[in-house]
PDB file of N, CA and C in Angstrom:
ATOM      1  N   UNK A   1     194.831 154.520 143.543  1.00  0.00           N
ATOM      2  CA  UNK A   1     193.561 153.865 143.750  1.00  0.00           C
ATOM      3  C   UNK A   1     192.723 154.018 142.475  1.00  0.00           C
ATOM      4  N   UNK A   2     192.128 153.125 141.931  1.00  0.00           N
ATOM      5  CA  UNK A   2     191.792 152.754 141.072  1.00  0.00           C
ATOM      6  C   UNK A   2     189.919 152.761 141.009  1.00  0.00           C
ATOM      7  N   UNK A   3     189.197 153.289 140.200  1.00  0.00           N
ATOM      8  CA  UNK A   3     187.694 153.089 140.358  1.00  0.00           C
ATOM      9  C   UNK A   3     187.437 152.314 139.466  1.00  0.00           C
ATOM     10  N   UNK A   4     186.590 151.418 139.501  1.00  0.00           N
ATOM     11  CA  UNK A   4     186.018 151.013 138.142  1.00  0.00           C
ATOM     12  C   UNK A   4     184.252 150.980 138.168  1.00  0.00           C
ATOM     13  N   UNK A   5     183.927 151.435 136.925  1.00  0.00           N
ATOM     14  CA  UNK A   5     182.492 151.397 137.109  1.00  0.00           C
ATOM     15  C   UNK A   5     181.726 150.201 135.997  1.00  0.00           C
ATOM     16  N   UNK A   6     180.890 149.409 136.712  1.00  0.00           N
ATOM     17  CA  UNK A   6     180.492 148.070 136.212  1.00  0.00           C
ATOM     18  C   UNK A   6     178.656 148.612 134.871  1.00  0.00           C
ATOM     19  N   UNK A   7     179.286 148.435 133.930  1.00  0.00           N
ATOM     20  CA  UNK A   7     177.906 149.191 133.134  1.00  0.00           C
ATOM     21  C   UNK A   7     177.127 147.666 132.312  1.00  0.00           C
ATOM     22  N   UNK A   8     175.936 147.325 132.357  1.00  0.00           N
ATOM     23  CA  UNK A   8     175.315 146.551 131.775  1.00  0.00           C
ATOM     24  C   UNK A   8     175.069 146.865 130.273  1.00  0.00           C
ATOM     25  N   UNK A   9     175.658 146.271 129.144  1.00  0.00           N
ATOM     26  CA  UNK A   9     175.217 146.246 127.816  1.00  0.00           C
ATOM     27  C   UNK A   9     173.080 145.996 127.992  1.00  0.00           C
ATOM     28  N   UNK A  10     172.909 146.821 126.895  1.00  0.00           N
ATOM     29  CA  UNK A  10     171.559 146.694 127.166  1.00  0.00           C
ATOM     30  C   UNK A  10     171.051 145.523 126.235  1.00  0.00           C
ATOM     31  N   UNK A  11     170.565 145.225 126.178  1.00  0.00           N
ATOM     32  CA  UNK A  11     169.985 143.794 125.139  1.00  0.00           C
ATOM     33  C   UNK A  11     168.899 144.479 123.959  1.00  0.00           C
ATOM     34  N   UNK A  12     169.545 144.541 122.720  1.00  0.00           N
ATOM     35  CA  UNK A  12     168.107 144.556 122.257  1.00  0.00           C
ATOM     36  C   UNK A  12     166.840 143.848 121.914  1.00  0.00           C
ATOM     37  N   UNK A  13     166.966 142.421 122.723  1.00  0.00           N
ATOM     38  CA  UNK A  13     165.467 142.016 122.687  1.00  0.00           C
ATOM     39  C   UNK A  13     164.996 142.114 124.344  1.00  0.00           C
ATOM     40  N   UNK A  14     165.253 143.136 125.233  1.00  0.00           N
ATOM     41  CA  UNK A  14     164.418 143.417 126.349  1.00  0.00           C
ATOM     42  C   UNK A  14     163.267 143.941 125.924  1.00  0.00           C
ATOM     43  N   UNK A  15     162.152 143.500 126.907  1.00  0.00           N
ATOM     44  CA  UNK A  15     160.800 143.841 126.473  1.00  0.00           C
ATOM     45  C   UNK A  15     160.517 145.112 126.990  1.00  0.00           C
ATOM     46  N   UNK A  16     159.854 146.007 126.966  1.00  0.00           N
ATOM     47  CA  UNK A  16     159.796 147.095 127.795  1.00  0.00           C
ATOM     48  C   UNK A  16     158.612 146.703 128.713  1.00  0.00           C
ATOM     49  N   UNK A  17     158.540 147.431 129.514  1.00  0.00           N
ATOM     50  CA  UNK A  17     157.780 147.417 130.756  1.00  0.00           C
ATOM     51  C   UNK A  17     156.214 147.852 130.726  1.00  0.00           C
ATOM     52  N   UNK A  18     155.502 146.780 131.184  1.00  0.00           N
ATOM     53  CA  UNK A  18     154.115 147.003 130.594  1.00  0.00           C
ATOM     54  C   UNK A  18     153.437 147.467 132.274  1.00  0.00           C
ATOM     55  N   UNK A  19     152.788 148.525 132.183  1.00  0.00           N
ATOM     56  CA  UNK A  19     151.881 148.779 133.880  1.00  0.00           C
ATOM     57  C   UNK A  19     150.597 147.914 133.504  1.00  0.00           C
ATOM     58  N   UNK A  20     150.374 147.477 134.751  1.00  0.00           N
ATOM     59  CA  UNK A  20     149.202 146.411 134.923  1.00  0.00           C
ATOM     60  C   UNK A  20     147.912 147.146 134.610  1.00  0.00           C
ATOM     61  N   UNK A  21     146.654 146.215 133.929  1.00  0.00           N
ATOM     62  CA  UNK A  21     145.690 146.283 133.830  1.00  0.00           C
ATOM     63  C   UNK A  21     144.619 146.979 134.994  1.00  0.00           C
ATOM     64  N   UNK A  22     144.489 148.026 134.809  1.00  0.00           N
ATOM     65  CA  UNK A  22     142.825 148.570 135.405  1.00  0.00           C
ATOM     66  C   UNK A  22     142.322 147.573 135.602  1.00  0.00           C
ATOM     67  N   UNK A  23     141.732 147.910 137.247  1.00  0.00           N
ATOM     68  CA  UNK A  23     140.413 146.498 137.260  1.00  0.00           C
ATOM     69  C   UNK A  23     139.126 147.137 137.261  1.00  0.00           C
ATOM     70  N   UNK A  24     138.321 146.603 136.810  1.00  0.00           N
ATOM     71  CA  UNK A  24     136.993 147.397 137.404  1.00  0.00           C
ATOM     72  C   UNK A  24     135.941 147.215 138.227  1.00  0.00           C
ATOM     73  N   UNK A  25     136.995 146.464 139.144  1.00  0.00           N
ATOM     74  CA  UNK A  25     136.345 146.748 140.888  1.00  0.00           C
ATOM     75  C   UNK A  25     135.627 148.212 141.201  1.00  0.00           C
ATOM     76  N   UNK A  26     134.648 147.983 141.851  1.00  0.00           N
ATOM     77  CA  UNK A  26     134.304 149.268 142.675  1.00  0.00           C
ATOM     78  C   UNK A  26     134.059 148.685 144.274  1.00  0.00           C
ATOM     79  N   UNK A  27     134.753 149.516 144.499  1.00  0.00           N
ATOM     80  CA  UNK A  27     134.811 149.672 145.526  1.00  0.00           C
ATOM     81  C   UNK A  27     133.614 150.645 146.464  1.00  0.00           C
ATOM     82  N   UNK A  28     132.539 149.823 147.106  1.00  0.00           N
ATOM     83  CA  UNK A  28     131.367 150.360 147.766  1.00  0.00           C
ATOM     84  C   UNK A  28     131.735 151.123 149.136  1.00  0.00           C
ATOM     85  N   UNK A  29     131.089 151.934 149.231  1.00  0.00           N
ATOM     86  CA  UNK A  29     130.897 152.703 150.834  1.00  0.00           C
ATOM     87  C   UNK A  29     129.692 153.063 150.893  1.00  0.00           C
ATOM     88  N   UNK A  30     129.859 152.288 152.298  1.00  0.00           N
ATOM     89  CA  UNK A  30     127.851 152.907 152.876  1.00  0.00           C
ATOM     90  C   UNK A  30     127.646 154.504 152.902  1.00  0.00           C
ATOM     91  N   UNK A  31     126.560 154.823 153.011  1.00  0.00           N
ATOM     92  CA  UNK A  31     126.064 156.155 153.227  1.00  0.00           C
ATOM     93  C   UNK A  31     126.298 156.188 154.491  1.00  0.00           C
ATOM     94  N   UNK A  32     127.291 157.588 154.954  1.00  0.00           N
ATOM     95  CA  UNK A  32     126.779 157.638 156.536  1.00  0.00           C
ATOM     96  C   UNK A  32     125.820 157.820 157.017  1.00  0.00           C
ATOM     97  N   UNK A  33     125.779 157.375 158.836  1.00  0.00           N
ATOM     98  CA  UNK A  33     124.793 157.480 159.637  1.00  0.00           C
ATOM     99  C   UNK A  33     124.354 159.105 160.063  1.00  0.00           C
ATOM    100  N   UNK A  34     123.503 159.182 160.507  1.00  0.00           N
ATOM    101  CA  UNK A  34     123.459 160.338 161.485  1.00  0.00           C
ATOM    102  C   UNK A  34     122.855 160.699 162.721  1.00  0.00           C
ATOM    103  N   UNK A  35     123.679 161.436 163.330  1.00  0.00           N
ATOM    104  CA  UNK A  35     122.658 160.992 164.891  1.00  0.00           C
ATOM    105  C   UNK A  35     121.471 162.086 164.965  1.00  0.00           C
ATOM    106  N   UNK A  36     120.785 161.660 165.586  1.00  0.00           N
ATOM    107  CA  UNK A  36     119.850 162.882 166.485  1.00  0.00           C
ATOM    108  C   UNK A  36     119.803 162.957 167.577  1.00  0.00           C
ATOM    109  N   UNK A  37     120.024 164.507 168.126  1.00  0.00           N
ATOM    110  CA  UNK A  37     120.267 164.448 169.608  1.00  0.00           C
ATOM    111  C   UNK A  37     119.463 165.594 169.983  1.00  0.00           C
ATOM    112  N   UNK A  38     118.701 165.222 171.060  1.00  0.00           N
ATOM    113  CA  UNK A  38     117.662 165.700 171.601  1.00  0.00           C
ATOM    114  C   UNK A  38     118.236 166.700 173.261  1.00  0.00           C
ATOM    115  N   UNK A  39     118.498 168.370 173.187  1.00  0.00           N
ATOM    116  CA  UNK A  39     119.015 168.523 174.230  1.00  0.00           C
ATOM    117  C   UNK A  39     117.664 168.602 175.282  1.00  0.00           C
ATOM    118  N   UNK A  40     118.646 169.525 176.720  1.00  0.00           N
ATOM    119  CA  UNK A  40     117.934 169.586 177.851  1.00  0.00           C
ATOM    120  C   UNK A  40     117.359 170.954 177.502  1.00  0.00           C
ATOM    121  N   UNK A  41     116.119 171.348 178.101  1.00  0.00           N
ATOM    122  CA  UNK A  41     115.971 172.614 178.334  1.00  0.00           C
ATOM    123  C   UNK A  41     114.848 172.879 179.159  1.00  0.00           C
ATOM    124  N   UNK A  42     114.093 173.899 179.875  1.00  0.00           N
ATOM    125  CA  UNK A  42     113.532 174.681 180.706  1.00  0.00           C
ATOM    126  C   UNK A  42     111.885 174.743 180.194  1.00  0.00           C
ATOM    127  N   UNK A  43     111.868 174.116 179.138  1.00  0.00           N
ATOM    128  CA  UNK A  43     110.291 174.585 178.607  1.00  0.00           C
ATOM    129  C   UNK A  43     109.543 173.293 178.270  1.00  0.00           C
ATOM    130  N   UNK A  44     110.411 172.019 178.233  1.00  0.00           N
ATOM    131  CA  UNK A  44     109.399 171.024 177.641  1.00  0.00           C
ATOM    132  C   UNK A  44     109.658 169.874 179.082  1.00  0.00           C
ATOM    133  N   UNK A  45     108.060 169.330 179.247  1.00  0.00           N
ATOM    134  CA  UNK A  45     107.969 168.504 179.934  1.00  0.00           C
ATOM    135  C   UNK A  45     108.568 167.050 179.725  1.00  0.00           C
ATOM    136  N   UNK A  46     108.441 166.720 180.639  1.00  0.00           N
ATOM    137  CA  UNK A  46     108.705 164.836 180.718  1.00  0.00           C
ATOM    138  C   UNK A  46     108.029 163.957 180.002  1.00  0.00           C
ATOM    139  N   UNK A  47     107.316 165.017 179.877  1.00  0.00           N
ATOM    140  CA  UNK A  47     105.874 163.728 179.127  1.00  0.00           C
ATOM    141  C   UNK A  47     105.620 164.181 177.812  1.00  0.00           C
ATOM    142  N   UNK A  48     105.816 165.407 177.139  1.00  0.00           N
ATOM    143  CA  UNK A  48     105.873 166.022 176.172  1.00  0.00           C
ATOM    144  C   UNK A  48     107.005 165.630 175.424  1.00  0.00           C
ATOM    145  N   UNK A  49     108.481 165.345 175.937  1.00  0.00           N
ATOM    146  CA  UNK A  49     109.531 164.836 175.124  1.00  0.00           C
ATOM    147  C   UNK A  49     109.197 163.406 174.929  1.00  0.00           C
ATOM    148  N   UNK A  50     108.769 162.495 175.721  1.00  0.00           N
ATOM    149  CA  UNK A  50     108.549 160.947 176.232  1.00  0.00           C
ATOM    150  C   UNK A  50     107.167 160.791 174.945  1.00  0.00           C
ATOM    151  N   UNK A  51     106.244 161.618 174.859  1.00  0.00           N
ATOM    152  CA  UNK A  51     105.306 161.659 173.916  1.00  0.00           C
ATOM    153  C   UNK A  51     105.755 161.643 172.472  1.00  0.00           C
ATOM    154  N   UNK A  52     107.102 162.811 172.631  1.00  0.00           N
ATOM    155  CA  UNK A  52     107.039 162.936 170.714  1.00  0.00           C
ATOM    156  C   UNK A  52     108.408 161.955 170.637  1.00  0.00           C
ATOM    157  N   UNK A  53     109.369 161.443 171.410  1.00  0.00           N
ATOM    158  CA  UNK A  53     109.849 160.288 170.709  1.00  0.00           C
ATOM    159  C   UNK A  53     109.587 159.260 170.543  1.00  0.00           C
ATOM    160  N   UNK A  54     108.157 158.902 171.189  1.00  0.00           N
ATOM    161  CA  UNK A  54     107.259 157.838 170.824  1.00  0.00           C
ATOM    162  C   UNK A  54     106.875 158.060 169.599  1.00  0.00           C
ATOM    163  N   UNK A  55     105.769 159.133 168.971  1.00  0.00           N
ATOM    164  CA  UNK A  55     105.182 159.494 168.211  1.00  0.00           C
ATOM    165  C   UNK A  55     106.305 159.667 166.934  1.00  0.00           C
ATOM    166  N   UNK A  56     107.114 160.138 167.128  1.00  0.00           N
ATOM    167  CA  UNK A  56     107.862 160.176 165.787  1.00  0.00           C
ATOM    168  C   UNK A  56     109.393 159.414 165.560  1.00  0.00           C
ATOM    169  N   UNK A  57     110.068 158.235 166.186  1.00  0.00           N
ATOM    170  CA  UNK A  57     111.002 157.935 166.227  1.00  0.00           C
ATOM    171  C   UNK A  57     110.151 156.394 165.843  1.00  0.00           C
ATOM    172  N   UNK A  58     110.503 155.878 164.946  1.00  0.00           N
ATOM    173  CA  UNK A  58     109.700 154.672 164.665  1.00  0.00           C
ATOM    174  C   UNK A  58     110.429 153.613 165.596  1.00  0.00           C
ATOM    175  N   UNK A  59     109.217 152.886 165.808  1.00  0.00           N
ATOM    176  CA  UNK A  59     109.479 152.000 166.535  1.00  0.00           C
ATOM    177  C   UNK A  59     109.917 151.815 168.636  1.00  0.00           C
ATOM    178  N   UNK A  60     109.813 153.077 168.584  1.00  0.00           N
ATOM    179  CA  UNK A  60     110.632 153.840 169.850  1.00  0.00           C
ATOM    180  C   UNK A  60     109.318 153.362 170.901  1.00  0.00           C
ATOM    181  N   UNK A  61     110.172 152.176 171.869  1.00  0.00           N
ATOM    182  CA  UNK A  61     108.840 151.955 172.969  1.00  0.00           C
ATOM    183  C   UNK A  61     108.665 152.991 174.343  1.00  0.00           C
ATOM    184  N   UNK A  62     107.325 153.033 174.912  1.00  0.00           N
ATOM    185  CA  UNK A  62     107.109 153.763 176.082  1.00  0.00           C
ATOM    186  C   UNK A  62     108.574 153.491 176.802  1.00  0.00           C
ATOM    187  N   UNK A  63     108.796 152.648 177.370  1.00  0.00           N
ATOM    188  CA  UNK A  63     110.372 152.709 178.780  1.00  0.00           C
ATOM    189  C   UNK A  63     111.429 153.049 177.521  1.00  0.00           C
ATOM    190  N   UNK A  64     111.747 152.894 176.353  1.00  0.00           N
ATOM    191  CA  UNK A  64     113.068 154.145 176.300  1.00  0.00           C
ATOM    192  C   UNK A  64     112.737 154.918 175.666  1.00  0.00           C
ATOM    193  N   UNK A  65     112.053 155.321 175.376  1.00  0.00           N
ATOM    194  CA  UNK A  65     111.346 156.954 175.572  1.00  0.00           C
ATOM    195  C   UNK A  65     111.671 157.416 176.850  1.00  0.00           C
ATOM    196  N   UNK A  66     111.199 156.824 177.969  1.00  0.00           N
ATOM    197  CA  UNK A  66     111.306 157.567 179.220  1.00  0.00           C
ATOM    198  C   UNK A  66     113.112 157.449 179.678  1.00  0.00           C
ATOM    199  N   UNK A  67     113.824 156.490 179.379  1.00  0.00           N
ATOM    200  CA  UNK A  67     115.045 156.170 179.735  1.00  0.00           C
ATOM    201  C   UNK A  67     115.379 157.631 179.206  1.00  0.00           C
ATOM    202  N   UNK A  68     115.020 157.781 177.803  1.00  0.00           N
ATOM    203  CA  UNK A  68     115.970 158.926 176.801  1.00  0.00           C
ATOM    204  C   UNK A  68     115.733 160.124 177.506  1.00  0.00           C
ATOM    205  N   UNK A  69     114.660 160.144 177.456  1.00  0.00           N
ATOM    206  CA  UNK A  69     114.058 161.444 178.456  1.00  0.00           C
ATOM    207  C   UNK A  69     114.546 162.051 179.756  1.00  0.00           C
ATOM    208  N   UNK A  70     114.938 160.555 180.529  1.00  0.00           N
ATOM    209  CA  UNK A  70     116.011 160.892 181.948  1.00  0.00           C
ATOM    210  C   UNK A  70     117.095 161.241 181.406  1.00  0.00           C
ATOM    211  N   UNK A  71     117.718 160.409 180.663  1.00  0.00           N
ATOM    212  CA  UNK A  71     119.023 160.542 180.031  1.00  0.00           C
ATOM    213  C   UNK A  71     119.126 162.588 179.700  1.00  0.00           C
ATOM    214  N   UNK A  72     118.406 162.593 178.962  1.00  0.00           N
ATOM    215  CA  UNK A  72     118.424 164.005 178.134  1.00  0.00           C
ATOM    216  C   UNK A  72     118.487 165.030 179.455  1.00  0.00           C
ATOM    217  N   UNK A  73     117.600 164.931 180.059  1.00  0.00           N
ATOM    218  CA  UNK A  73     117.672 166.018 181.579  1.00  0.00           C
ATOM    219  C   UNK A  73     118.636 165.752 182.465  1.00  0.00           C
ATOM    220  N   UNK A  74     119.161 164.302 183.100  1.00  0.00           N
ATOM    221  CA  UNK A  74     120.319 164.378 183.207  1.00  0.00           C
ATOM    222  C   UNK A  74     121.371 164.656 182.852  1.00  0.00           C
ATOM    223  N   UNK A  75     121.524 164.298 181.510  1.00  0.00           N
ATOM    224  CA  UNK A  75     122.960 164.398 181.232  1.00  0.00           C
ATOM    225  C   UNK A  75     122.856 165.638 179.832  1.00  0.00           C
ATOM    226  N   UNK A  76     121.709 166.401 180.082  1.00  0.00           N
ATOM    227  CA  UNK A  76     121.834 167.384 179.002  1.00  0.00           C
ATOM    228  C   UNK A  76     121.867 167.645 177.362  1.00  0.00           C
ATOM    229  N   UNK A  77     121.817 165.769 177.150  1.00  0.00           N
ATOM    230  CA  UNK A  77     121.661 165.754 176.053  1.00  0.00           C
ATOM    231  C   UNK A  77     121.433 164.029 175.566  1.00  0.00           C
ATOM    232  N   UNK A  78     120.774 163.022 174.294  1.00  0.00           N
ATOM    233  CA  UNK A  78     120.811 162.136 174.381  1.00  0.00           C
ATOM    234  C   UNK A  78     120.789 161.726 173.196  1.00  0.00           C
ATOM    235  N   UNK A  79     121.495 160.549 172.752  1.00  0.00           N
ATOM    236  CA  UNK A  79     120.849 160.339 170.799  1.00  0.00           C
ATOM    237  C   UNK A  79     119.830 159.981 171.370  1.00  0.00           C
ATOM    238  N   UNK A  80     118.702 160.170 170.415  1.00  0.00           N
ATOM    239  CA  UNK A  80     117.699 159.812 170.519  1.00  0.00           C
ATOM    240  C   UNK A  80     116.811 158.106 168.768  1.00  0.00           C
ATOM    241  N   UNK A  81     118.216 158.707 167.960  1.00  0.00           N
ATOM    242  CA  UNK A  81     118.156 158.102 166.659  1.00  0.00           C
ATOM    243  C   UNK A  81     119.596 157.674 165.976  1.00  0.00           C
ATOM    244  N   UNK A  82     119.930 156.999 165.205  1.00  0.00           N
ATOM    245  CA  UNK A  82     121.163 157.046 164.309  1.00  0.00           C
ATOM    246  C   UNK A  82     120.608 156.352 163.236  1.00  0.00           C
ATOM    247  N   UNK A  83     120.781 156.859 162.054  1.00  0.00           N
ATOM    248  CA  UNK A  83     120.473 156.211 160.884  1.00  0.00           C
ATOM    249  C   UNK A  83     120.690 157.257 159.538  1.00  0.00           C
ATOM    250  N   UNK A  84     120.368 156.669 158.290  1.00  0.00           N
ATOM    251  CA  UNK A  84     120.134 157.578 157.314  1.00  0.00           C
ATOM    252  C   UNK A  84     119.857 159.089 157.193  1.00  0.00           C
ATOM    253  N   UNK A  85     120.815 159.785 156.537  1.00  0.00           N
ATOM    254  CA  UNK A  85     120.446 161.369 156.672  1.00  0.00           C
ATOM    255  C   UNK A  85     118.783 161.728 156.353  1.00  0.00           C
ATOM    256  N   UNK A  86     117.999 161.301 155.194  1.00  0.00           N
ATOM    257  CA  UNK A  86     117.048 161.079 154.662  1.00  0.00           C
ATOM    258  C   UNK A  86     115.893 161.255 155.598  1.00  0.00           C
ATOM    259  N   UNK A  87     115.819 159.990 156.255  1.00  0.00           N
ATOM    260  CA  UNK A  87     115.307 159.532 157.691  1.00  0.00           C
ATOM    261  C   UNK A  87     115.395 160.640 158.553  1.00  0.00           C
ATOM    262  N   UNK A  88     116.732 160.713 159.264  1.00  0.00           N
ATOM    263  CA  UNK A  88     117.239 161.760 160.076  1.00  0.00           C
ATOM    264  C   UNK A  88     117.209 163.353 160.250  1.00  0.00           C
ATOM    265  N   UNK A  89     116.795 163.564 158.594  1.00  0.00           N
ATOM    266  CA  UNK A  89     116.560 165.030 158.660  1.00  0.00           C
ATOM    267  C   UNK A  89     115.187 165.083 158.677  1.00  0.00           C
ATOM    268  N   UNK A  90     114.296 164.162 158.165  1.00  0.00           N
ATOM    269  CA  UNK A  90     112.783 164.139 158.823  1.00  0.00           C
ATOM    270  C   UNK A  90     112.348 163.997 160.225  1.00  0.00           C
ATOM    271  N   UNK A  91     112.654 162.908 160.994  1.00  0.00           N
ATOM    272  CA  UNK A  91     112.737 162.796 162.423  1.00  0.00           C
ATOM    273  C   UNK A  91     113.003 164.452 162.959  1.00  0.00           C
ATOM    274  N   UNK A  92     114.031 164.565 162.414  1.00  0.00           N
ATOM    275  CA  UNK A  92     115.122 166.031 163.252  1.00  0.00           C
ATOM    276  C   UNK A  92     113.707 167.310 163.359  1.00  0.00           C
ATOM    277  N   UNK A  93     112.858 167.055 161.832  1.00  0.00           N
ATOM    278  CA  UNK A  93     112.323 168.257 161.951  1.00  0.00           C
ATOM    279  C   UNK A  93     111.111 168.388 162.716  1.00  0.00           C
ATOM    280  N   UNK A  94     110.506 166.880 162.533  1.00  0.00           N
ATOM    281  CA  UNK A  94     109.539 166.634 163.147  1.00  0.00           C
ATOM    282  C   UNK A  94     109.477 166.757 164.778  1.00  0.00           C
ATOM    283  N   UNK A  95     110.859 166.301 164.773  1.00  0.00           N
ATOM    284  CA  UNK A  95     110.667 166.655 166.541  1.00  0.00           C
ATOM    285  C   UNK A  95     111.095 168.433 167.068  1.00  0.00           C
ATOM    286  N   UNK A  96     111.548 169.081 165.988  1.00  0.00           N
ATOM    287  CA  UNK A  96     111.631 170.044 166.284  1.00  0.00           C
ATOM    288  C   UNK A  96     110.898 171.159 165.988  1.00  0.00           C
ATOM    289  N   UNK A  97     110.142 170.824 165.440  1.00  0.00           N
ATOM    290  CA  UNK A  97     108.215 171.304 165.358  1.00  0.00           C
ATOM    291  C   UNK A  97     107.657 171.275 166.384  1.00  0.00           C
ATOM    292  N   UNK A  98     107.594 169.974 166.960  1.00  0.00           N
ATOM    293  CA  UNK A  98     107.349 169.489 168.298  1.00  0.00           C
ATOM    294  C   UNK A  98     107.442 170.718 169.395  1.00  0.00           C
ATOM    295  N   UNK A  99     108.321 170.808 169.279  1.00  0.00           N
ATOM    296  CA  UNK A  99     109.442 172.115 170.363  1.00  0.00           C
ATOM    297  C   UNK A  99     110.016 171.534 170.899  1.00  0.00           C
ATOM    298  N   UNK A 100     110.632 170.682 170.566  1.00  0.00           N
ATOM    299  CA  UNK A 100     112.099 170.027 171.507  1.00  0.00           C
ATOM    300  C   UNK A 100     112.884 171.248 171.046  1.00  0.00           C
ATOM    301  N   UNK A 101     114.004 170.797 172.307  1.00  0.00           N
ATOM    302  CA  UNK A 101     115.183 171.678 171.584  1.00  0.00           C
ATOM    303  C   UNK A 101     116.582 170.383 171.194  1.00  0.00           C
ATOM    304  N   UNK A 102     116.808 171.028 169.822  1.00  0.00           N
ATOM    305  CA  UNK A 102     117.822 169.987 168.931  1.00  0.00           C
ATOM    306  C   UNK A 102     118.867 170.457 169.095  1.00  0.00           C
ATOM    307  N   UNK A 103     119.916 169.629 168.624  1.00  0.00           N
ATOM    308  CA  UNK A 103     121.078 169.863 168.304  1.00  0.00           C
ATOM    309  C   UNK A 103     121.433 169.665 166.695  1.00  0.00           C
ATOM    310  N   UNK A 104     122.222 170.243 165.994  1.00  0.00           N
ATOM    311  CA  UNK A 104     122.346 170.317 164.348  1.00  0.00           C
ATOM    312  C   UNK A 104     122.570 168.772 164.571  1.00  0.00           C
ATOM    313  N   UNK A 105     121.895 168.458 163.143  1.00  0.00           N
ATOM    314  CA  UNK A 105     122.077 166.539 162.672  1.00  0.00           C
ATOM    315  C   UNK A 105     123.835 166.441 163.179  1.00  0.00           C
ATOM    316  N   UNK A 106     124.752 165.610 163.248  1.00  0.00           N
ATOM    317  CA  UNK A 106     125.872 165.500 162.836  1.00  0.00           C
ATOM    318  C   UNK A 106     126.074 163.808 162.628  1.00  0.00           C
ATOM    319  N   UNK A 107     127.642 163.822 161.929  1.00  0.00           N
ATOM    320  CA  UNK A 107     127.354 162.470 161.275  1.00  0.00           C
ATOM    321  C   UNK A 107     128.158 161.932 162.322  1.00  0.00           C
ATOM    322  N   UNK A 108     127.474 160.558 162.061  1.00  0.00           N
ATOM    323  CA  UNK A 108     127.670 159.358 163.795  1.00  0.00           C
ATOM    324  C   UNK A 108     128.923 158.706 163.262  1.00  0.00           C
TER     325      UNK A 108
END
């Protein structure tokens, strides 16, 4: 039995191998979001939480204020915000001046 092995003469006018051009695309990514979450607890009223996410959550109307507010005592906890860390770590502190009780920012 017989092998034979098949070998290509190389050419000397092959070009050598060029790697493609860099582009200088960039490629964008948003800033993440972040939530704020407002827990349950034993010391702040209905109307005291319903007050300061009015007062400091822009834009935040009387009925979901109060929705968030059920939400939060029901279910122990609620976003109350998602947006910009920037934003979010102001809100966060402001309401936790307030005396809410928070939960650490985390990203949404």
């Amino acid at each position: 039995m017989t092998v034979s092995t098949l070998v290509m003469p190389m050419s000397a006018t092959a070009s050598p191998t060029v790697a493609p051009e860099k582009t200088r695309q960039v490629t964008r990514k948003p800033y993440p979001n972040y939530k704020i979450i407002v827990l349950n607890d034993d010391v702040n009223t209905f109307q005291h939480v319903a007050d300061c996410l009015t007062k400091y959550i822009p834009g935040m109307g009387n009925d979901r204020a109060w929705k968030l507010t059920h939400q939060i005592h029901n279910d122990g906890q609620a976003i109350v915000w998602v947006g910009p860390l920037e934003q979010a770590e102001l809100y966060h502190s402001q309401l936790s001046r307030a005396g809410l009780t928070m939960a650490p920012l985390e990203q949404a």
